[in-house]
Protein backbone atom coordinates (compact mmCIF):
# COMPACT_ATOMS: atom_id res chain seq x y z
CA UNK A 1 10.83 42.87 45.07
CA UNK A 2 8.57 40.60 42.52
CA UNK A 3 7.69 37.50 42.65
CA UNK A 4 9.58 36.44 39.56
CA UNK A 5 12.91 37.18 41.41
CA UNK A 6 12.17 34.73 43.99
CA UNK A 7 11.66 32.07 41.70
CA UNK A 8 13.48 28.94 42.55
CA UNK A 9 14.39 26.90 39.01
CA UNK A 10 16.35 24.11 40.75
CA UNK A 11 12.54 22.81 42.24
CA UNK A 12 10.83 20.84 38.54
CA UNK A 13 7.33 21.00 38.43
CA UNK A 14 5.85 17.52 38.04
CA UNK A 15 4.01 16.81 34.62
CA UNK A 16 0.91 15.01 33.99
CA UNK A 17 2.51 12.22 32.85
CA UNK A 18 4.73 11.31 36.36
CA UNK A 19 3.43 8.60 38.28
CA UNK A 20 2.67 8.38 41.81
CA UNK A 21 5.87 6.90 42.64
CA UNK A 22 7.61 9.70 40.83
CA UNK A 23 5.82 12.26 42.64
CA UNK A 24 6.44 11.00 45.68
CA UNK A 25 10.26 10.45 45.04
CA UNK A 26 10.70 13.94 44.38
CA UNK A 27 8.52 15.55 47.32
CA UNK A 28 11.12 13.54 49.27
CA UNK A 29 14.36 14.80 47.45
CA UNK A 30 12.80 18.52 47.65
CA UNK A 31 11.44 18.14 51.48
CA UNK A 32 8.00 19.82 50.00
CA UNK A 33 4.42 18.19 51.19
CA UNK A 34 3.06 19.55 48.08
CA UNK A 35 4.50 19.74 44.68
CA UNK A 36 2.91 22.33 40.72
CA UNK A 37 1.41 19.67 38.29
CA UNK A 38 1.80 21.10 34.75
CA UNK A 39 0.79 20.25 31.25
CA UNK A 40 3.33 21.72 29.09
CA UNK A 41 3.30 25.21 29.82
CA UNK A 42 -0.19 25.26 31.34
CA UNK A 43 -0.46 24.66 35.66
CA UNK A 44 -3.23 22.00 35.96
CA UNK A 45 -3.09 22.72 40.22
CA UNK A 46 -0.92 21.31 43.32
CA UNK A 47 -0.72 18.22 44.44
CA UNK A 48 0.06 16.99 48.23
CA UNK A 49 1.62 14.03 49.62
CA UNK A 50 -1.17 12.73 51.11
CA UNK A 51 -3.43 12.83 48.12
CA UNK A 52 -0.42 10.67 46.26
CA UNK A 53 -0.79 8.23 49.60
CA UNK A 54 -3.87 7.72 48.94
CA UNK A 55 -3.96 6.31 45.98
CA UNK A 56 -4.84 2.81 44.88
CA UNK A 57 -1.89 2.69 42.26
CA UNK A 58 0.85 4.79 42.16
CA UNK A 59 1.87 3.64 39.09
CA UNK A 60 -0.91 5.48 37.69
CA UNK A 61 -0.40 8.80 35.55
CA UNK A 62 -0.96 11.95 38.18
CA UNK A 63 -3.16 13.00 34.81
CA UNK A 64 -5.19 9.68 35.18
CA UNK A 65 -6.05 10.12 38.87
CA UNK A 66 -8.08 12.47 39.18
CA UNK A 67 -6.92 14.52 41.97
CA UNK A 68 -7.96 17.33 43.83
CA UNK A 69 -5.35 19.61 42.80
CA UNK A 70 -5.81 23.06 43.95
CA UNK A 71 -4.83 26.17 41.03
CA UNK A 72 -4.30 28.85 43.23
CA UNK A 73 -1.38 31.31 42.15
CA UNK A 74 -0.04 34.65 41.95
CA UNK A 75 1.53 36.44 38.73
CA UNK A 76 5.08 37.05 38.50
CA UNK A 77 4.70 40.39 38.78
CA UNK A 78 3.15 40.31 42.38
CA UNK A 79 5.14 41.73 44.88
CA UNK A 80 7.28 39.62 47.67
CA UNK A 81 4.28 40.98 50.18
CA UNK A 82 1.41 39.32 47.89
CA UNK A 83 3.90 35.63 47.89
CA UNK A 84 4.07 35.96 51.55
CA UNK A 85 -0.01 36.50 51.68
CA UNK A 86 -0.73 33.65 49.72
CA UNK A 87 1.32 31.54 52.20
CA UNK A 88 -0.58 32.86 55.19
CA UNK A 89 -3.58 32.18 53.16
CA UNK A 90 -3.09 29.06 51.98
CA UNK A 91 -0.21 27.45 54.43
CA UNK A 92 1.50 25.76 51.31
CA UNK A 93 4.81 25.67 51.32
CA UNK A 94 5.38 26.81 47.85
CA UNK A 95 4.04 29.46 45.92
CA UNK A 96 3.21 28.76 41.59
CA UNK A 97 3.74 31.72 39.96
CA UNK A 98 2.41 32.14 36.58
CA UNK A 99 3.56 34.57 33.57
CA UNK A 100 1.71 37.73 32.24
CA UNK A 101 0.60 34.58 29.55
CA UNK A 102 -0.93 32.59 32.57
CA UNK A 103 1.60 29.91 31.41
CA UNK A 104 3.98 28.34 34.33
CA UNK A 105 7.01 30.28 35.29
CA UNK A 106 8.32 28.54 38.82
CA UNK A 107 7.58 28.30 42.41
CA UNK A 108 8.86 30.28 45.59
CA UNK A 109 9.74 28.36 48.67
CA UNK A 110 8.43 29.52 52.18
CA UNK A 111 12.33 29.43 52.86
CA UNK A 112 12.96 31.56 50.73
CA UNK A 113 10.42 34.11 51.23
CA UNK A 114 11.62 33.78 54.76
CA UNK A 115 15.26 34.90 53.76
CA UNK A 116 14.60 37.47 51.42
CA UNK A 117 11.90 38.96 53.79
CA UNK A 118 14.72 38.85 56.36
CA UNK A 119 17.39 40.55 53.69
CA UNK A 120 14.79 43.13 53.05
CA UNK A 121 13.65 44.32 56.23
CA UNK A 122 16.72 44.54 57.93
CA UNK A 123 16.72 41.33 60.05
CA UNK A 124 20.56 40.75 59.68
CA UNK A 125 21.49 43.99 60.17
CA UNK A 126 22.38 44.68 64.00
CA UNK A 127 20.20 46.78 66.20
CA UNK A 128 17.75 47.25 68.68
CA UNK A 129 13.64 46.57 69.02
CA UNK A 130 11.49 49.20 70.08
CA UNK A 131 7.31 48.52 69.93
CA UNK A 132 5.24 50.98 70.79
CA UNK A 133 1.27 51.85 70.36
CA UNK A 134 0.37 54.91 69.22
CA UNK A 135 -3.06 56.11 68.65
CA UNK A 136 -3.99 56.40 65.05
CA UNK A 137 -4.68 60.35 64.58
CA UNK A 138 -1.49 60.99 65.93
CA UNK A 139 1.29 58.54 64.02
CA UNK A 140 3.65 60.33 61.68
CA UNK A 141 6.30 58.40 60.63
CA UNK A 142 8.57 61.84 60.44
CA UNK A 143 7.90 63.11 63.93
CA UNK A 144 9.02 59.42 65.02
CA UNK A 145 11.82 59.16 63.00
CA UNK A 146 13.03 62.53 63.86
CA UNK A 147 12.99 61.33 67.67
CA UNK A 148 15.23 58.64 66.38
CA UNK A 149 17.50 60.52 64.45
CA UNK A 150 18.15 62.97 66.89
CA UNK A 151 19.63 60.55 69.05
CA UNK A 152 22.61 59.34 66.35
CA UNK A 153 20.29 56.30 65.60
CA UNK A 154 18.50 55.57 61.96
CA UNK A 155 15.32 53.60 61.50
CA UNK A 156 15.81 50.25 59.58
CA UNK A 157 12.70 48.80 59.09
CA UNK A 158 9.38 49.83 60.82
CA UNK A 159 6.02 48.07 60.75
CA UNK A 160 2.83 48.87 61.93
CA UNK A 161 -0.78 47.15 62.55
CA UNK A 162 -4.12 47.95 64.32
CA UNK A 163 -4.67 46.63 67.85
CA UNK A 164 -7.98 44.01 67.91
CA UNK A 165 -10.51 46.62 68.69
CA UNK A 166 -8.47 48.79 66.19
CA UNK A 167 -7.79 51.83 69.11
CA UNK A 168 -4.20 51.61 68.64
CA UNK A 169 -1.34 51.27 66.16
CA UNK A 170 1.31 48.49 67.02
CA UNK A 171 4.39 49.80 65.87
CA UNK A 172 7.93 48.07 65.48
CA UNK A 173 10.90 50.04 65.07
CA UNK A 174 14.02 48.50 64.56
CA UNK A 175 16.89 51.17 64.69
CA UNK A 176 20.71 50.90 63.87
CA UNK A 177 21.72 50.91 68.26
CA UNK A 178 21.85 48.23 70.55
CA UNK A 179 22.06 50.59 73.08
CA UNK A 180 18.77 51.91 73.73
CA UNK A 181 18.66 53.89 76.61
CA UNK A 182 18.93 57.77 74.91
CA UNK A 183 16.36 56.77 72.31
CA UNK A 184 14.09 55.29 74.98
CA UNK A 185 14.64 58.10 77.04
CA UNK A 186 13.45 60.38 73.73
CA UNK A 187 10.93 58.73 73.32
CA UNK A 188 9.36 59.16 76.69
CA UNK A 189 10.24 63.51 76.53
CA UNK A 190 7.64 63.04 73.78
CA UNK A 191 5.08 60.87 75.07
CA UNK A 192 5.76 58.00 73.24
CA UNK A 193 3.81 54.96 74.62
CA UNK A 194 6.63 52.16 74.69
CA UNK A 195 5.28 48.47 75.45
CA UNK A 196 8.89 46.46 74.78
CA UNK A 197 12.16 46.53 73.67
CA UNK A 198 14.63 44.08 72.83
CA UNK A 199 18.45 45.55 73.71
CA UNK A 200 21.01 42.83 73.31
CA UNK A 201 19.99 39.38 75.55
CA UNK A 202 16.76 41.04 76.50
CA UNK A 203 13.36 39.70 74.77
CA UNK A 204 10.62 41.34 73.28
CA UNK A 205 7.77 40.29 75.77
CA UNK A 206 6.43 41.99 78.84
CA UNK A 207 9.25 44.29 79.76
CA UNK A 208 6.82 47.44 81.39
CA UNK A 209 8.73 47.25 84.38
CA UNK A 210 12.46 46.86 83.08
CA UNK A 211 11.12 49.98 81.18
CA UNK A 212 9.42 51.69 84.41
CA UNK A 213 12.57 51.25 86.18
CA UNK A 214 14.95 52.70 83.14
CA UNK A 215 12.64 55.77 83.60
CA UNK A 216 12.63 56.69 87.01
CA UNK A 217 16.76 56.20 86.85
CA UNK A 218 16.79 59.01 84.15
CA UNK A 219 14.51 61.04 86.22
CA UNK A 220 17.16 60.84 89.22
């Protein structure tokens, strides 16, 4: 998904000509903290509430004030994953997203990369957690999806990243089965390290023994 699907048009950019006052009015309508600054089609930068607090009139044009407004951006061509970046980069809650002209196109909400990250990914669908760590050399997404498969489940989304002294691979699997216990069991025939699972009302935390004692029941 690009960024220029995300964009949300009922959120107006402020203009150089608003006031303080104005700016601030509308950071309160919108719930935002930080608000695009244009100049006809050109972004000038963002501005924050705090920077509009602090200054000595607010009657004064934002284009007047000389602000510290900060130009960072992506293109709308980005992908959802480079929005989401920015965000962790950043911690705005909005993202500007300029044209293939560099010219202002919209902004993306952190709530709404929130939801469509949760659409994508499979977060509304029903289903169970599985994380595991497996060592680098020896992930292959087909051998673990096989394991899956075999067992009447399908992956939805899966996600991986390097443990801190980059040994490992964290993996998340979310599958289509609340019911975990023949996938588990699967996974274990093929020396699958699991680390947590979330089933139902269970957590993803430290479940080693909930998982310890699944194990030796199946051995029985």
């Amino acid at each position: 998904m690009l960024a220029k699907e995300l964009i949300r048009d009922l959120i107006p950019p402020l203009k150089v000509t608003d006031n303080g006052h104005r700016a601030l009015a509308w950071m309160e309508e919108f719930r935002l903290q930080y608000l695009p600054v244009i100049n006809k089609k050109e972004f000038i930068g963002l501005i924050s509430e705090t920077d509009i607090l602090g200054m000595a009139d607010r009657n004064t044009r934002i284009g007047d004030a000389a602000l510290p407004l900060d130009r960072a951006f992506i293109y709308e061509n980005q992908h959802l994953f480079d929005a989401i970046r920015f965000v962790t980069q950043f911690n705005y809650p909005v993202v500007p997203v300029l044209n293939s002209d560099n010219e202002f196109a919209g902004i993306i909400t952190v709530h709404d990369l929130i939801e469509t990250f949760a659409i994508t990914n499979g977060v509304m669908i029903p289903g169970g957690i599985i994380h595991l760590q497996i060592k680098p050399q020896e992930y292959l997404f087909s051998s673990l999806a096989r394991v899956v498969e075999s067992n009447d489940a399908s992956i939805i989304s899966l996600s991986t990243y390097p443990t801190a002294d980059g040994s490992m691979l964290e993996v998340i699997v979310k599958v289509n089965r609340l019911d975990l216990t023949r996938i588990l069991a699967a996974l274990a025939r093929n020396d699958y390290q699991v680390t947590g699972y979330y089933q139902q009302t269970e957590s993803i935390g430290d479940t080693k023994d909930r998982y310890d004692s699944l194990m030796s029941y199946l051995k029985v």
